[in-house]
Protein backbone atom coordinates (compact mmCIF):
# COMPACT_ATOMS: atom_id res chain seq x y z
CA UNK A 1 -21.88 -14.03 16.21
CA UNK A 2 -25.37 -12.32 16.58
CA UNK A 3 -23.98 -8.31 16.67
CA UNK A 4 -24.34 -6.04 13.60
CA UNK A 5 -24.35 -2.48 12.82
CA UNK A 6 -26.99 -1.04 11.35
CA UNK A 7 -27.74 2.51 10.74
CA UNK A 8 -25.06 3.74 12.75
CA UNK A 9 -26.18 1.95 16.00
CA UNK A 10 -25.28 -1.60 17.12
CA UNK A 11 -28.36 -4.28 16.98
CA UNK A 12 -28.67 -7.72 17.21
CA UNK A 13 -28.38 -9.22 13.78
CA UNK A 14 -27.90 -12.72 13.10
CA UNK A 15 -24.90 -13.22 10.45
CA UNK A 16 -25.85 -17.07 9.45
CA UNK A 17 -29.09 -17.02 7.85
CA UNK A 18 -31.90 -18.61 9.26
CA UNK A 19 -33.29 -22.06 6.99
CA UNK A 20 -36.68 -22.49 7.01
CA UNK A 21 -37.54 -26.23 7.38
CA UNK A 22 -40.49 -27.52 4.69
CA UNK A 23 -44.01 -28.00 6.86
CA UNK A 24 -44.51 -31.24 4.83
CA UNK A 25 -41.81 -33.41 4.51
CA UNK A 26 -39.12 -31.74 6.01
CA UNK A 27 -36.80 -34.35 5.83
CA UNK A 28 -33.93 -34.96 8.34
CA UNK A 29 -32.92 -31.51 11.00
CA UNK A 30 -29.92 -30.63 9.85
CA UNK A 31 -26.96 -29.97 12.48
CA UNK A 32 -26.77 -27.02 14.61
CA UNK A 33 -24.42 -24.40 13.00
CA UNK A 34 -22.49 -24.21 15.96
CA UNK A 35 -21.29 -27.79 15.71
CA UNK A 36 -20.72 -27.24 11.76
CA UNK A 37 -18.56 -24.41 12.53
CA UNK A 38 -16.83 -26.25 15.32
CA UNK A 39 -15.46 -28.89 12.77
CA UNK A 40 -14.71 -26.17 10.42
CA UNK A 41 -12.37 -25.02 12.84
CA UNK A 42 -11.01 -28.30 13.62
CA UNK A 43 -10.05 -28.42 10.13
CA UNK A 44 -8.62 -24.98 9.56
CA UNK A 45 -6.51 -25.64 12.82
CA UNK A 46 -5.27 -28.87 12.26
CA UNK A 47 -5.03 -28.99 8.21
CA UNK A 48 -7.03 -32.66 8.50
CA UNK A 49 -8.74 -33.11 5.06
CA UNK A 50 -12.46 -33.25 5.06
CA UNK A 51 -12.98 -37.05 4.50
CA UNK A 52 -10.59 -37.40 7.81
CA UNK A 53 -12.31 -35.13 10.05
CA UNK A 54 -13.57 -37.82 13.25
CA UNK A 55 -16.94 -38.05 13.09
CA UNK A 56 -17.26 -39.04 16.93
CA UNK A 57 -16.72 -35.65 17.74
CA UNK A 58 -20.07 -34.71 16.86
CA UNK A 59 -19.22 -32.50 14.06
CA UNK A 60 -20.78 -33.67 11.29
CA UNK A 61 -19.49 -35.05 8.20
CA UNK A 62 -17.53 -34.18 6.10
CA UNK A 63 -19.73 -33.19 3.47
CA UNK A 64 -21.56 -31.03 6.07
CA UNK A 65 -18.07 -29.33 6.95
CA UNK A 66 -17.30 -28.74 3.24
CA UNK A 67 -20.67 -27.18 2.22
CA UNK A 68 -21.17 -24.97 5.03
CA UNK A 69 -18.04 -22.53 4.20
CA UNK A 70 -18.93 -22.57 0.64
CA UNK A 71 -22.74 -21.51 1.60
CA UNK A 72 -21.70 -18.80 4.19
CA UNK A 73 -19.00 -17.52 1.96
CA UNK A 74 -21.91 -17.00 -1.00
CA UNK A 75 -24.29 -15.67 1.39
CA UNK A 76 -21.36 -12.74 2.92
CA UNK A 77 -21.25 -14.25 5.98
CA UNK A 78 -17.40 -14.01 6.83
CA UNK A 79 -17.38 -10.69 4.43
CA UNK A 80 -20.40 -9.12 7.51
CA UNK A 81 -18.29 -11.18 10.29
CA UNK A 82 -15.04 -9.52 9.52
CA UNK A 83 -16.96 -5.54 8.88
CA UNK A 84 -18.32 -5.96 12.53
CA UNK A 85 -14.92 -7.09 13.67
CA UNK A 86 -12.86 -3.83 11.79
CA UNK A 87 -15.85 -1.87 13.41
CA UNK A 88 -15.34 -3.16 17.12
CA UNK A 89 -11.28 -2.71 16.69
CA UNK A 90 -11.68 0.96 14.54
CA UNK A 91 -14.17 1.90 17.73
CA UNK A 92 -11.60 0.92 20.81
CA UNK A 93 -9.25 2.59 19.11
CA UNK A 94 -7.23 -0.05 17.60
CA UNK A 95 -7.24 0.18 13.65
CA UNK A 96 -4.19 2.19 12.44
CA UNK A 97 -5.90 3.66 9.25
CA UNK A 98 -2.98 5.89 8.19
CA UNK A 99 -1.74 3.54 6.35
CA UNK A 100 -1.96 -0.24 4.41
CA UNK A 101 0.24 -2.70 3.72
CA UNK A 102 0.33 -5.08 0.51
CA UNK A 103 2.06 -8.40 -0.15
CA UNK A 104 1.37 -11.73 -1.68
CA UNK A 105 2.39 -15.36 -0.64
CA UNK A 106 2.29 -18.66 -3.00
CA UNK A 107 0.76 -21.61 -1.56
CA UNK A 108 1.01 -25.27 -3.63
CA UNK A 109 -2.35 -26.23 -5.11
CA UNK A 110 -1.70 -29.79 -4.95
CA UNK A 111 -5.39 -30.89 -6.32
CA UNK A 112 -5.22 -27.68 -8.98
CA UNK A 113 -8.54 -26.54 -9.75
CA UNK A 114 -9.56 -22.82 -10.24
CA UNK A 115 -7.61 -20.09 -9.40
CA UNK A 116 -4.23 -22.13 -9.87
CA UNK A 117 -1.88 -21.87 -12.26
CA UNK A 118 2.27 -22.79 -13.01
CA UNK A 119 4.76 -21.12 -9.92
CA UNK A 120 7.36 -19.36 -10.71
CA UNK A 121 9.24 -19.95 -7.66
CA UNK A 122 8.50 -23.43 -7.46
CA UNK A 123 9.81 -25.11 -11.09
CA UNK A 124 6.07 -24.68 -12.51
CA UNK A 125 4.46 -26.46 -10.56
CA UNK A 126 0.57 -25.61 -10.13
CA UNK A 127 -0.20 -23.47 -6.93
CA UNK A 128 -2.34 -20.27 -5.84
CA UNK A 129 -1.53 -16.88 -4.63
CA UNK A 130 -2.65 -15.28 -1.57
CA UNK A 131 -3.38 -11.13 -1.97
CA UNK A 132 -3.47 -9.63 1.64
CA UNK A 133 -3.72 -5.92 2.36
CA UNK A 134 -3.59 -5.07 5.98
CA UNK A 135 -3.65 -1.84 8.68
CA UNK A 136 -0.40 -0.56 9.98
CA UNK A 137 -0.93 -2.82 12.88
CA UNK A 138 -1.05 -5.69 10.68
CA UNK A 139 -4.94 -6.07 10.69
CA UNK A 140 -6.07 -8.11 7.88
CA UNK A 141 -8.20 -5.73 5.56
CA UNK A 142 -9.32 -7.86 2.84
CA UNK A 143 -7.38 -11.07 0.72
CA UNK A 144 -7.74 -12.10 -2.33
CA UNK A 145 -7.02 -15.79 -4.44
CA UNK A 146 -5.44 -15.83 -7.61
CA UNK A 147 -3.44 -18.07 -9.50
CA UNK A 148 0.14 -18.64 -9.00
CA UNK A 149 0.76 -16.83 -11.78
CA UNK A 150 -0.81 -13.62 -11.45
CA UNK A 151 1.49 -10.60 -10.93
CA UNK A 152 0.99 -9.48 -7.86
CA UNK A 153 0.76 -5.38 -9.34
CA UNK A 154 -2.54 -6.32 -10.83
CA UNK A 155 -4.16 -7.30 -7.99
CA UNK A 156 -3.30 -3.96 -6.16
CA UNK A 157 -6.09 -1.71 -7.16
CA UNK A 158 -8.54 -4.97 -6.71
CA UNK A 159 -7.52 -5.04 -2.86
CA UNK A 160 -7.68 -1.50 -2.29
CA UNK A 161 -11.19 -1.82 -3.60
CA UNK A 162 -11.78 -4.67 -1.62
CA UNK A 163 -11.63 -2.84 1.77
CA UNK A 164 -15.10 -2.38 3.32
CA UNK A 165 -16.05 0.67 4.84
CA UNK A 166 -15.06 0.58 8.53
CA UNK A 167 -17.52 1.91 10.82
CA UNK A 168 -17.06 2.04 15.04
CA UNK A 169 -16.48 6.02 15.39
CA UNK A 170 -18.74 9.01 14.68
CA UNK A 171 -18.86 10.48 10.99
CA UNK A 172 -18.97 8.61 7.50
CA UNK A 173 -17.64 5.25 7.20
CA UNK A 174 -13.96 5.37 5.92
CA UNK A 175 -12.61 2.73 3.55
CA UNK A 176 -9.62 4.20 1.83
CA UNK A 177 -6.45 4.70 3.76
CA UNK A 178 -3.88 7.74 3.93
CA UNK A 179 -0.57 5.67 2.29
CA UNK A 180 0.23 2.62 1.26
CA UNK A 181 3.10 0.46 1.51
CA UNK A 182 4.57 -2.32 -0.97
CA UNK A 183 7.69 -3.53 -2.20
CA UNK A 184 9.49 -3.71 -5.54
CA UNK A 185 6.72 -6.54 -7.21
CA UNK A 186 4.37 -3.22 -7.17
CA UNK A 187 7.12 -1.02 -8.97
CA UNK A 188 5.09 0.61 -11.90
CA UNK A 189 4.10 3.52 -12.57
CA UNK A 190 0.78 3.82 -14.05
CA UNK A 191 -0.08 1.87 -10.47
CA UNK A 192 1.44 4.79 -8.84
CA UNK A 193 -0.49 7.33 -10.64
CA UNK A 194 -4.03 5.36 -10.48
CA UNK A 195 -3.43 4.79 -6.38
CA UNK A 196 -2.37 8.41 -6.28
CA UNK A 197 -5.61 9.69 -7.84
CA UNK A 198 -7.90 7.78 -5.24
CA UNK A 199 -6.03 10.36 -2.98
CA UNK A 200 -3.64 7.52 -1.46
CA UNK A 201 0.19 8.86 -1.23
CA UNK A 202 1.80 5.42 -2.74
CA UNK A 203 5.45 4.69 -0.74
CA UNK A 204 6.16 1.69 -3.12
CA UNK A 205 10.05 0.70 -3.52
CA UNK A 206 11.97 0.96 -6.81
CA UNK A 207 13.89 -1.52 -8.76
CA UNK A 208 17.46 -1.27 -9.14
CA UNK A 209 17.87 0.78 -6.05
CA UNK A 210 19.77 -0.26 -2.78
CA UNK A 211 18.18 -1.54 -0.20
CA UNK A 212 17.47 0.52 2.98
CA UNK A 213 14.73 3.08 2.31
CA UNK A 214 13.36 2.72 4.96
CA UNK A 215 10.05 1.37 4.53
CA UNK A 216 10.59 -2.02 5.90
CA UNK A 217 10.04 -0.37 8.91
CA UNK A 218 6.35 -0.15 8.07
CA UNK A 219 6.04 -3.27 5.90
CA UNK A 220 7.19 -5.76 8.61
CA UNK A 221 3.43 -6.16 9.83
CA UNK A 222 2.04 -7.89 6.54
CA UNK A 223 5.21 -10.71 7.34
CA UNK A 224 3.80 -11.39 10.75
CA UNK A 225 -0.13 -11.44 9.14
CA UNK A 226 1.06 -13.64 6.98
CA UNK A 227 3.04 -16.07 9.76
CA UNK A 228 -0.62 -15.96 11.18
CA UNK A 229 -2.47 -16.44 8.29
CA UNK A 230 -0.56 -19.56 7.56
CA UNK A 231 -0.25 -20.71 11.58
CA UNK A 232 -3.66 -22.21 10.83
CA UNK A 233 -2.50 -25.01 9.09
CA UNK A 234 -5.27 -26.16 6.25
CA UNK A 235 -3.55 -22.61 4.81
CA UNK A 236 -0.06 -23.60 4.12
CA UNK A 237 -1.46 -25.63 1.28
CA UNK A 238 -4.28 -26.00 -0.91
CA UNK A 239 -6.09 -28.73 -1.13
CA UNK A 240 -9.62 -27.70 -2.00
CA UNK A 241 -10.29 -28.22 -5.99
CA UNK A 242 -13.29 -25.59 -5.47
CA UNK A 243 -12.09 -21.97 -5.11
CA UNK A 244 -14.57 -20.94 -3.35
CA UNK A 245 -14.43 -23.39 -0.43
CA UNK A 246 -10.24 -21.86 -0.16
CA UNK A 247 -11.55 -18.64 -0.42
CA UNK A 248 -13.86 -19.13 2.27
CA UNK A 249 -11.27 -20.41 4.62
CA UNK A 250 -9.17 -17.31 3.97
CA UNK A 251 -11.88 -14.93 4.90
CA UNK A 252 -12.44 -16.93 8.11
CA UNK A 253 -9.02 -17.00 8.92
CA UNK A 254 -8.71 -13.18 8.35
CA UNK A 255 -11.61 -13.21 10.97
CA UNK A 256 -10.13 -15.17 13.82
CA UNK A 257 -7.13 -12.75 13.20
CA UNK A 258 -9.13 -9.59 13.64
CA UNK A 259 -10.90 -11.61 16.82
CA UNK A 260 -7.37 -12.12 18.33
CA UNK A 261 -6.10 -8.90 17.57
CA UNK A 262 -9.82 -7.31 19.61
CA UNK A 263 -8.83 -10.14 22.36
CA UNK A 264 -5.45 -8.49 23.21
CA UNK A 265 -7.08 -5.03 24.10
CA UNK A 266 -9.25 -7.11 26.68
């Protein structure tokens, strides 16, 4: 991906940073990204852990594969990835920034690690959370990782700030949407009162009310994100010790969502 933004105008910006090779000594060329980020995808798609990933398909190895995510995520490279992706879909127009969505989904940590900690929805057993915030269209925004314990109210004011500013149409950047949408795990209202002073008209459901208040109507489209989030299969569970390497792998996943989503207008 080789388009950025820059000063308001689109240029030709190279997202993977350039190595400089050592004019003595400069050891063995290491692979093309292209191939690295081929057998990234493999991974992502098929869940296949690292050490299986088939080395006669000119990928690399697994070591390769496992550094590579870790290095881009460190250096913002999914973060810039997904910012010119929002800004191609805000520009067509295709980003419904009237409103978010939030929800949170647990995912078994099987190898533990950071970011984990005891479920409970699964007997205590160690797994992670993933934090998604998305458009009205079901967009991804931005997505967090947590541990399996973390209530999912105190990540809310993290993700809101976790939205980059969207450029693609004339005028100042917006990041903050008009509403946003949650269900009863967000019921509290100091939440309420902080989301409400960032100008952001919070439509969050109550406990101990009936159901039928109408705001499943808007918070079906985090559901479906999340069906995609999880179609790619290295997703459905953790297996990465390092959090960073998951975290990674969510933000690129977030991206090939946005992609598919700027696909369908084609």
């Amino acid at each position: 991906m080789l388009v950025g933004v820059e000063a308001g105008r689109v240029v030709d910006v190279p997202l993977v940073p350039q190595r400089e090779r050592r004019f003595r000594y400069p050891g063995r060329k290491p692979l093309p990204d292209r191939e690295v980020l081929c057998g990234i995808l493999y991974v992502l798609l098929t869940g296949v852990q690292w050490e299986y990933l088939p080395m006669e398909l000119g990928f690399g190895s697994d070591m390769t594969c496992r550094r590579r995510p870790r290095d881009w995520n460190e250096a913002g490279v999914w973060q810039r990835a997904h910012e010119v992706l929002l800004a191609e879909l805000n520009a067509a127009p295709r980003l419904d920034r009237s409103r978010c969505v939030v929800d949170s989904s647990h995912v078994r940590a099987l190898k533990r690690g950071s970011h984990t900690g005891p479920s409970p929805v699964d007997r205590g057993r160690a797994d992670s959370k993933h934090h998604l915030i998305t458009d009205g269209h079901g967009t991804p925004l931005a997505v967090l990782l947590t541990g399996g314990n973390r209530n999912d109210v105190t990540q809310l004011l993290p993700l809101l700030y976790a939205i980059p500013p969207v450029r693609g149409r004339v005028g100042r950047p917006r990041r903050k949407p008009d509403s946003l949408f949650a269900d009863r795990d967000y019921d509290h209202d100091t939440y309420r009162d902080q989301v409400r002073d960032r100008g952001i008209v919070p439509a969050i459901a109550r406990r101990g009310t009936r159901h039928g208040t109408g705001l499943g109507t808007y918070r079906w489209v985090i559901e479906r994100s999340f069906a995609w989030l999880h179609g790619f299969r290295r997703l459905r569970i953790r297996w990465e010790r390092r959090a960073d390497i998951h975290e990674g792998l969510l933000k690129l996943d977030c991206c090939l969502i946005t992609h598919r989503q700027l696909g369908s207008l084609r």
